[in-house]
C-alpha atoms as a PDB file:
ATOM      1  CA  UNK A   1     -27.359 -12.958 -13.802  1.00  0.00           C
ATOM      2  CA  UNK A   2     -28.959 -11.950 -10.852  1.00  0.00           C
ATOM      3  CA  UNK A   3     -26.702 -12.676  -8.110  1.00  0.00           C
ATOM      4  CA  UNK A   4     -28.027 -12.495  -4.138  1.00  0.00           C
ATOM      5  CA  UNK A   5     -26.508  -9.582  -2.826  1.00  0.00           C
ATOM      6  CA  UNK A   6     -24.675 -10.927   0.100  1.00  0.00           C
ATOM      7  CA  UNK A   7     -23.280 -13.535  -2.406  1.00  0.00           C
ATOM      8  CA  UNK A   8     -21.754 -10.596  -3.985  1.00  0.00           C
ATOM      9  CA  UNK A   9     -20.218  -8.512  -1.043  1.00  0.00           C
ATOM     10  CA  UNK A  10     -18.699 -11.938   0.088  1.00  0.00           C
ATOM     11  CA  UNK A  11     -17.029 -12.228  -3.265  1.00  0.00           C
ATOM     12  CA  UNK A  12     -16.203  -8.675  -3.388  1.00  0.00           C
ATOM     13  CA  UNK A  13     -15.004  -8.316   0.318  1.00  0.00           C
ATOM     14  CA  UNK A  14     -13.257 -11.318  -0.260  1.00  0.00           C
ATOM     15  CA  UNK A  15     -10.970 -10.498  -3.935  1.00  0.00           C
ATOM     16  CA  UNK A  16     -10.417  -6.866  -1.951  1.00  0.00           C
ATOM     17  CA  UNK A  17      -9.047  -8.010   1.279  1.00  0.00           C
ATOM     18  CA  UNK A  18      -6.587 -10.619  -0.853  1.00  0.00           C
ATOM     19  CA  UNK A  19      -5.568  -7.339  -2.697  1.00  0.00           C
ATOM     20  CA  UNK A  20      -5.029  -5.726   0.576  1.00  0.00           C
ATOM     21  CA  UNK A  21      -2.789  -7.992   1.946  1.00  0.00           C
ATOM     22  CA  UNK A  22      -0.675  -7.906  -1.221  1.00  0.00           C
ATOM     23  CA  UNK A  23      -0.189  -4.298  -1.142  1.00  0.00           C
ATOM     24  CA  UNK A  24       0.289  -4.994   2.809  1.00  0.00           C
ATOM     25  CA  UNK A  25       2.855  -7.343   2.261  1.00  0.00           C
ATOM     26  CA  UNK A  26       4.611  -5.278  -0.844  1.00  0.00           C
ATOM     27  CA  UNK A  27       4.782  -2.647   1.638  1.00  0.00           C
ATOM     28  CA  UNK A  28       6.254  -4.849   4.634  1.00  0.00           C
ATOM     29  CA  UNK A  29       3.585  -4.538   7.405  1.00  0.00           C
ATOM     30  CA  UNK A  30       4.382  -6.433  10.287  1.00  0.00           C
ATOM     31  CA  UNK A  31       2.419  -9.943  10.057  1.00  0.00           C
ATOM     32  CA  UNK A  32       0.379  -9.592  12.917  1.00  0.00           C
ATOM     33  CA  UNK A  33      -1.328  -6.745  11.498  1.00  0.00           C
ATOM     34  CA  UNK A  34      -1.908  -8.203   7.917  1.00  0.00           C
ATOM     35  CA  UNK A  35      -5.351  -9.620   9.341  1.00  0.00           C
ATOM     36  CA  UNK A  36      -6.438  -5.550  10.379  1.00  0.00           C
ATOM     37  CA  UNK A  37      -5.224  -4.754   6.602  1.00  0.00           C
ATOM     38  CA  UNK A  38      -7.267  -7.595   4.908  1.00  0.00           C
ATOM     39  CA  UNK A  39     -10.226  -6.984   7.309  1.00  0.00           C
ATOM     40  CA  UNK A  40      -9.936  -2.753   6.533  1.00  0.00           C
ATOM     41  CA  UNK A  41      -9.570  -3.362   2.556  1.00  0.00           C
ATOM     42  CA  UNK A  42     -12.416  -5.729   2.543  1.00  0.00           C
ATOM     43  CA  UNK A  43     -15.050  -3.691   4.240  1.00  0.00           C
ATOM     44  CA  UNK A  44     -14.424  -0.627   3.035  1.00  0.00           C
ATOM     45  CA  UNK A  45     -14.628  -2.003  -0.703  1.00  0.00           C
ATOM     46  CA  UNK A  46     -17.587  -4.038   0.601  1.00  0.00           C
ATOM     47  CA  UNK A  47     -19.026  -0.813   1.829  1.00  0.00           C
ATOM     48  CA  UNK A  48     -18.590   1.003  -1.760  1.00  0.00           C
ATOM     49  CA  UNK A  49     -20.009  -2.046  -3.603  1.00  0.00           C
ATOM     50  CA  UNK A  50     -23.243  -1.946  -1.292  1.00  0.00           C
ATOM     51  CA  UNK A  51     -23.441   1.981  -1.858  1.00  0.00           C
ATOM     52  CA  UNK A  52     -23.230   1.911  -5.787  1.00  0.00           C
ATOM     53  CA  UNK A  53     -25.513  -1.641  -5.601  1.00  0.00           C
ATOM     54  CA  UNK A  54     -27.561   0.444  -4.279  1.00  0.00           C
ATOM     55  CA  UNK A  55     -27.690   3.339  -6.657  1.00  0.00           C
ATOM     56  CA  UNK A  56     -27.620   6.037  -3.312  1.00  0.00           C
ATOM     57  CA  UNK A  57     -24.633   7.472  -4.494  1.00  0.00           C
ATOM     58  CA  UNK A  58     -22.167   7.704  -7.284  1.00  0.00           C
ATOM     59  CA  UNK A  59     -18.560   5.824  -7.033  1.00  0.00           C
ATOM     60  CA  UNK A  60     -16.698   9.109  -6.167  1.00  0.00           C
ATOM     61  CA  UNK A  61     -19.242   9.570  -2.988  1.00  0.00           C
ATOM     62  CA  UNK A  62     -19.206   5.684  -2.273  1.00  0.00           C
ATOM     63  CA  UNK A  63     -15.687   5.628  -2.765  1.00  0.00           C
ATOM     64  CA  UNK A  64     -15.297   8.664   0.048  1.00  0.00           C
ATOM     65  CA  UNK A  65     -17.405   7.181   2.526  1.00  0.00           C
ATOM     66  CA  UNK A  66     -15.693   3.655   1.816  1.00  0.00           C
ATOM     67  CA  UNK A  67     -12.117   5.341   1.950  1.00  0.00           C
ATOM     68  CA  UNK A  68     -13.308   7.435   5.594  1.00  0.00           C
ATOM     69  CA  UNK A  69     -14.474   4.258   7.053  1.00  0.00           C
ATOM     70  CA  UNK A  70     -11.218   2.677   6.348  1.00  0.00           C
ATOM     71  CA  UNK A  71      -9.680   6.092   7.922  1.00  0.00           C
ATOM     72  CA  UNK A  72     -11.620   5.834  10.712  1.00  0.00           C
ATOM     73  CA  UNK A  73     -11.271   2.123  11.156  1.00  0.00           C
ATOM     74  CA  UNK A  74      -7.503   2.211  10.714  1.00  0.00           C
ATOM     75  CA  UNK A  75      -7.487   5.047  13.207  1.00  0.00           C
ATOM     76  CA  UNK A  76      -8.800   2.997  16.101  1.00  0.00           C
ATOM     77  CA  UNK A  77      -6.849   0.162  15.143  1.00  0.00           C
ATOM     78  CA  UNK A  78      -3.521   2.227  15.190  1.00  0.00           C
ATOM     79  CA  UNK A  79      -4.720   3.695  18.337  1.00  0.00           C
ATOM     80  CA  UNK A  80      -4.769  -0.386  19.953  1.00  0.00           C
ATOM     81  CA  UNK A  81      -1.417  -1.247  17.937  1.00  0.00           C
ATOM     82  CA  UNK A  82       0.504   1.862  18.707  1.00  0.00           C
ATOM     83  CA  UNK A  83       1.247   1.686  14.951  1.00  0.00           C
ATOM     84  CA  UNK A  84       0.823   4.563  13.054  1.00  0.00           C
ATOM     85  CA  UNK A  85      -2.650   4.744  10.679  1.00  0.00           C
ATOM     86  CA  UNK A  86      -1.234   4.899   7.738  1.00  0.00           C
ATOM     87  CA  UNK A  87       0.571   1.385   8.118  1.00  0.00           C
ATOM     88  CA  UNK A  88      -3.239  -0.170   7.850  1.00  0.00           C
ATOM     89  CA  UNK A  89      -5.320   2.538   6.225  1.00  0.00           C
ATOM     90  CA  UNK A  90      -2.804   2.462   3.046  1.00  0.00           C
ATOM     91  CA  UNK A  91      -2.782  -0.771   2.039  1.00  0.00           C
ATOM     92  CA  UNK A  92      -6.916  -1.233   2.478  1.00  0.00           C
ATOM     93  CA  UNK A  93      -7.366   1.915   0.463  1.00  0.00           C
ATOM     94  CA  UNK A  94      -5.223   0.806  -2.526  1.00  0.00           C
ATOM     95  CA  UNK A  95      -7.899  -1.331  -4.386  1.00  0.00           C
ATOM     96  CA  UNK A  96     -10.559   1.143  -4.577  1.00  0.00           C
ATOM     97  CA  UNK A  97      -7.807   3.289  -6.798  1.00  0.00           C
ATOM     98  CA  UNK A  98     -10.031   3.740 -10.364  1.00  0.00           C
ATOM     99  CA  UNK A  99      -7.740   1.515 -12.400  1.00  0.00           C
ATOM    100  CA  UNK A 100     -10.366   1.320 -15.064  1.00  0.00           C
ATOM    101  CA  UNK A 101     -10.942   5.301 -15.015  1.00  0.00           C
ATOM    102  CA  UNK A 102      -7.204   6.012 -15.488  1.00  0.00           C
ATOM    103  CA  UNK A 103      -7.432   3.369 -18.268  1.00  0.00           C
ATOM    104  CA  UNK A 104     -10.222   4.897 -19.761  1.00  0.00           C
ATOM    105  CA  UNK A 105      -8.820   8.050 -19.610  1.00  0.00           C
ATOM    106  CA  UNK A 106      -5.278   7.137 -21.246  1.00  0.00           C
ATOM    107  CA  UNK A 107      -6.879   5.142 -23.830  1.00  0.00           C
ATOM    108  CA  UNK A 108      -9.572   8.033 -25.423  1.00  0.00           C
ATOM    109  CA  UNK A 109      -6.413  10.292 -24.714  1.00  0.00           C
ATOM    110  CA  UNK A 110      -3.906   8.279 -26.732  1.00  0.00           C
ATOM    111  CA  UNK A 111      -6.689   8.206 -29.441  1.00  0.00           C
ATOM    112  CA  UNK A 112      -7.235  11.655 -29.767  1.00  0.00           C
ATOM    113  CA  UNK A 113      -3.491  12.552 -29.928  1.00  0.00           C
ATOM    114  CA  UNK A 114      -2.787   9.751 -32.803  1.00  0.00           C
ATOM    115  CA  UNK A 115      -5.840  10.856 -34.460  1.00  0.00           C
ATOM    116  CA  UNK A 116      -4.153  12.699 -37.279  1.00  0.00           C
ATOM    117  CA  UNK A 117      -5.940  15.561 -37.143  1.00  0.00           C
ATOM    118  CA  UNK A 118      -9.120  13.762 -37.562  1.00  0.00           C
ATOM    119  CA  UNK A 119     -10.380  14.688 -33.873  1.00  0.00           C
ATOM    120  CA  UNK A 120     -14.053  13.950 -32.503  1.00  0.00           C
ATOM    121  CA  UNK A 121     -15.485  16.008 -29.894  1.00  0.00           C
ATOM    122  CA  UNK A 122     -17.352  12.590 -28.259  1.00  0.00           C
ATOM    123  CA  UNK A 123     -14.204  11.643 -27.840  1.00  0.00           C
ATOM    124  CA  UNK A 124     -12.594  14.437 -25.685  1.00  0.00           C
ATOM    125  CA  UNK A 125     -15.034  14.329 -23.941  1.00  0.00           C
ATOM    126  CA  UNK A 126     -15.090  10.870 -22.963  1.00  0.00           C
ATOM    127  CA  UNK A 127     -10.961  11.971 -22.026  1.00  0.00           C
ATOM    128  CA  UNK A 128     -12.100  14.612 -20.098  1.00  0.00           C
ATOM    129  CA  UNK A 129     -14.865  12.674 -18.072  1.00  0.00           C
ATOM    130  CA  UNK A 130     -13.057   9.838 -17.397  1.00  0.00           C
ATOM    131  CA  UNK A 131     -10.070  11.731 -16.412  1.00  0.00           C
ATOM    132  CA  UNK A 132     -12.315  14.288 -14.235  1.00  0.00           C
ATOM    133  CA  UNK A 133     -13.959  10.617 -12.892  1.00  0.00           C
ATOM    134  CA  UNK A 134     -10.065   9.669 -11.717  1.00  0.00           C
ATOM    135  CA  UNK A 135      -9.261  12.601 -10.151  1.00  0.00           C
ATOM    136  CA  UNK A 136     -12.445  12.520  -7.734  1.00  0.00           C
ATOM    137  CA  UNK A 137     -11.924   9.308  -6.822  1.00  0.00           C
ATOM    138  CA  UNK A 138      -8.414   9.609  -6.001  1.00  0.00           C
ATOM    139  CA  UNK A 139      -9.098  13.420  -4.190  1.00  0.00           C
ATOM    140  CA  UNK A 140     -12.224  10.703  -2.599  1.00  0.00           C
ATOM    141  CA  UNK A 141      -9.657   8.522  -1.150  1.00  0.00           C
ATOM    142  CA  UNK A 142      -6.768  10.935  -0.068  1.00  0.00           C
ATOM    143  CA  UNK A 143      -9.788  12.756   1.881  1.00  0.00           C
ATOM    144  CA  UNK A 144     -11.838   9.787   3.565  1.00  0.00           C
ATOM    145  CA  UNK A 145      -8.662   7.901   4.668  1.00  0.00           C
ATOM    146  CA  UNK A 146      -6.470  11.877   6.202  1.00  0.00           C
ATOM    147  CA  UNK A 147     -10.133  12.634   7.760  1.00  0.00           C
ATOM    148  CA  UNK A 148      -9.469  11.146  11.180  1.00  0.00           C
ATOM    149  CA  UNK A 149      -5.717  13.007  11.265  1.00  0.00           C
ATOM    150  CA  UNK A 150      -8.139  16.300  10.741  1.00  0.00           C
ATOM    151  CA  UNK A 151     -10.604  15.191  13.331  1.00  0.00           C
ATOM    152  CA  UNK A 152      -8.608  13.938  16.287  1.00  0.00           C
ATOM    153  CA  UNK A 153      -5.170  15.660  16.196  1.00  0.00           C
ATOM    154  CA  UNK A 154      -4.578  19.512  16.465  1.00  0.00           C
ATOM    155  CA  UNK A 155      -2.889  22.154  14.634  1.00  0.00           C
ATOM    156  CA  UNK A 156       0.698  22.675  14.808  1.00  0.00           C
ATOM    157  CA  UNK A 157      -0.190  26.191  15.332  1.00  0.00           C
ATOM    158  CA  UNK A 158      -2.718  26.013  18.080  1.00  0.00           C
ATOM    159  CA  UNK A 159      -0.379  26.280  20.839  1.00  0.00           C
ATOM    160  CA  UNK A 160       1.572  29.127  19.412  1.00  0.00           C
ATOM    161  CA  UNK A 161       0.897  32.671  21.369  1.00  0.00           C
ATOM    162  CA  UNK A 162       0.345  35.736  19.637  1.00  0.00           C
ATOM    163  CA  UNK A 163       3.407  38.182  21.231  1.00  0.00           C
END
Protein backbone atom coordinates (compact mmCIF):
# COMPACT_ATOMS: atom_id res chain seq x y z
CA UNK A 1 0.00 0.00 0.00
CA UNK A 2 1.78 2.84 -1.03
CA UNK A 3 0.19 5.71 0.51
CA UNK A 4 1.16 9.60 -0.71
CA UNK A 5 3.06 10.92 1.96
CA UNK A 6 1.14 13.97 2.83
CA UNK A 7 -1.93 11.61 2.90
CA UNK A 8 -0.14 10.04 5.70
CA UNK A 9 1.10 13.02 7.93
CA UNK A 10 -2.58 14.30 7.60
CA UNK A 11 -3.78 11.05 9.05
CA UNK A 12 -1.06 10.89 11.47
CA UNK A 13 -1.14 14.65 12.56
CA UNK A 14 -4.63 14.23 12.69
CA UNK A 15 -5.17 10.66 15.22
CA UNK A 16 -2.14 12.59 17.36
CA UNK A 17 -3.65 15.91 17.91
CA UNK A 18 -7.21 13.98 18.90
CA UNK A 19 -4.89 12.11 21.42
CA UNK A 20 -3.58 15.37 22.55
CA UNK A 21 -6.58 16.91 23.39
CA UNK A 22 -7.65 13.86 25.40
CA UNK A 23 -4.70 13.88 27.54
CA UNK A 24 -5.36 17.87 27.49
CA UNK A 25 -8.67 17.51 28.65
CA UNK A 26 -7.83 14.46 31.28
CA UNK A 27 -5.48 16.89 32.60
CA UNK A 28 -7.98 20.00 32.74
CA UNK A 29 -6.32 22.62 30.44
CA UNK A 30 -8.23 25.58 30.13
CA UNK A 31 -10.39 25.33 26.75
CA UNK A 32 -8.99 28.07 25.02
CA UNK A 33 -5.74 26.50 24.92
CA UNK A 34 -6.91 22.93 23.85
CA UNK A 35 -6.46 24.20 20.10
CA UNK A 36 -2.32 25.08 21.04
CA UNK A 37 -2.36 21.36 22.62
CA UNK A 38 -3.97 19.62 19.54
CA UNK A 39 -1.92 21.85 17.14
CA UNK A 40 1.63 20.99 19.44
CA UNK A 41 0.74 17.06 19.61
CA UNK A 42 0.01 16.94 15.99
CA UNK A 43 3.12 18.45 14.58
CA UNK A 44 5.47 17.21 16.63
CA UNK A 45 4.18 13.50 15.93
CA UNK A 46 3.86 14.69 12.32
CA UNK A 47 7.43 15.77 12.54
CA UNK A 48 8.66 12.17 13.92
CA UNK A 49 6.57 10.32 11.29
CA UNK A 50 8.30 12.46 8.41
CA UNK A 51 11.82 11.79 10.13
CA UNK A 52 11.48 7.88 10.42
CA UNK A 53 9.45 8.03 6.72
CA UNK A 54 12.31 9.19 5.86
CA UNK A 55 14.81 6.74 7.21
CA UNK A 56 17.30 10.02 8.44
CA UNK A 57 17.09 8.97 11.79
CA UNK A 58 16.00 6.31 14.17
CA UNK A 59 12.64 6.80 16.43
CA UNK A 60 14.69 7.68 19.60
CA UNK A 61 16.44 10.71 17.47
CA UNK A 62 13.04 11.52 15.63
CA UNK A 63 11.30 11.21 18.71
CA UNK A 64 13.91 13.97 20.40
CA UNK A 65 13.72 16.37 17.75
CA UNK A 66 9.78 15.83 17.60
CA UNK A 67 9.57 16.12 21.54
CA UNK A 68 12.14 19.64 21.36
CA UNK A 69 9.97 21.11 18.77
CA UNK A 70 7.00 20.62 20.90
CA UNK A 71 9.35 22.19 23.82
CA UNK A 72 10.17 24.88 21.90
CA UNK A 73 6.76 25.43 20.42
CA UNK A 74 5.03 25.18 23.79
CA UNK A 75 7.63 27.61 25.07
CA UNK A 76 6.58 30.47 22.83
CA UNK A 77 3.12 29.69 23.23
CA UNK A 78 3.35 29.86 27.14
CA UNK A 79 5.36 32.91 26.67
CA UNK A 80 1.87 34.61 24.62
CA UNK A 81 -0.57 32.80 27.23
CA UNK A 82 1.28 33.60 30.37
CA UNK A 83 0.61 29.89 31.08
CA UNK A 84 3.25 27.91 32.14
CA UNK A 85 4.95 25.35 29.26
CA UNK A 86 4.28 22.48 30.68
CA UNK A 87 0.35 23.04 30.58
CA UNK A 88 0.78 22.60 26.51
CA UNK A 89 4.08 20.81 26.02
CA UNK A 90 2.67 17.77 28.31
CA UNK A 91 -0.23 16.84 26.83
CA UNK A 92 1.35 17.07 22.96
CA UNK A 93 4.24 14.96 24.14
CA UNK A 94 2.11 12.12 25.60
CA UNK A 95 1.42 10.17 22.30
CA UNK A 96 4.84 9.78 21.14
CA UNK A 97 5.32 7.66 24.66
CA UNK A 98 6.61 3.97 23.05
CA UNK A 99 3.48 2.11 24.08
CA UNK A 100 4.43 -0.68 21.77
CA UNK A 101 8.21 -0.76 23.16
CA UNK A 102 7.04 -1.05 26.80
CA UNK A 103 4.70 -3.77 25.44
CA UNK A 104 7.30 -5.45 23.77
CA UNK A 105 9.41 -5.29 26.50
CA UNK A 106 6.85 -6.72 29.23
CA UNK A 107 5.74 -9.34 26.97
CA UNK A 108 9.49 -11.14 26.04
CA UNK A 109 10.01 -10.31 29.86
CA UNK A 110 6.96 -12.15 31.18
CA UNK A 111 8.09 -15.00 28.80
CA UNK A 112 11.37 -15.43 29.97
CA UNK A 113 10.37 -15.42 33.69
CA UNK A 114 7.44 -18.18 33.08
CA UNK A 115 9.79 -20.03 30.98
CA UNK A 116 10.48 -22.79 33.45
CA UNK A 117 13.85 -22.82 33.23
CA UNK A 118 13.76 -23.36 29.60
CA UNK A 119 15.34 -19.77 28.80
CA UNK A 120 16.49 -18.58 25.17
CA UNK A 121 19.10 -16.10 24.80
CA UNK A 122 17.06 -14.49 21.47
CA UNK A 123 14.75 -13.88 23.77
CA UNK A 124 16.54 -11.71 26.44
CA UNK A 125 17.68 -10.09 24.18
CA UNK A 126 14.71 -9.04 22.45
CA UNK A 127 13.76 -7.91 26.57
CA UNK A 128 16.71 -6.11 26.76
CA UNK A 129 16.41 -4.19 23.33
CA UNK A 130 13.09 -3.35 23.55
CA UNK A 131 13.38 -2.25 27.04
CA UNK A 132 16.80 -0.26 26.21
CA UNK A 133 14.41 1.08 22.97
CA UNK A 134 11.78 2.48 25.89
CA UNK A 135 14.05 4.02 27.94
CA UNK A 136 15.60 6.27 25.02
CA UNK A 137 12.57 7.28 23.91
CA UNK A 138 11.20 8.28 27.11
CA UNK A 139 14.96 9.96 28.26
CA UNK A 140 14.13 11.45 24.16
CA UNK A 141 11.06 13.08 25.33
CA UNK A 142 11.86 14.26 28.98
CA UNK A 143 14.98 16.00 27.12
CA UNK A 144 13.42 17.64 23.84
CA UNK A 145 10.31 18.96 25.70
CA UNK A 146 12.83 20.51 29.46
CA UNK A 147 15.30 21.86 26.55
CA UNK A 148 13.84 25.34 26.30
CA UNK A 149 13.70 25.58 30.48
CA UNK A 150 17.72 24.85 29.94
CA UNK A 151 18.03 27.33 27.15
CA UNK A 152 16.11 30.42 28.20
CA UNK A 153 15.99 30.47 32.05
CA UNK A 154 19.11 30.68 34.39
CA UNK A 155 20.55 28.89 37.20
CA UNK A 156 19.31 29.24 40.59
CA UNK A 157 22.85 29.63 41.47
CA UNK A 158 24.02 32.25 39.06
CA UNK A 159 23.27 35.12 41.14
CA UNK A 160 24.78 33.73 44.27
CA UNK A 161 28.30 35.57 45.29
CA UNK A 162 31.18 33.74 46.33
CA UNK A 163 31.95 35.44 50.12
Amino acid sequence: MNEPLASLLAKDALWSGIAALGFAVLFNVPRRWLAACVLLGAAGHALRALLLRWGLVGVEAATLGAATLVGFAAHFVSRFGRIPSMTCALPAAIPMVPGAYAFKTMLALLRLVGGAGATSPALAVDALVAGAKTALILAALVVGVGSPYLVFHRSDTADLEVR
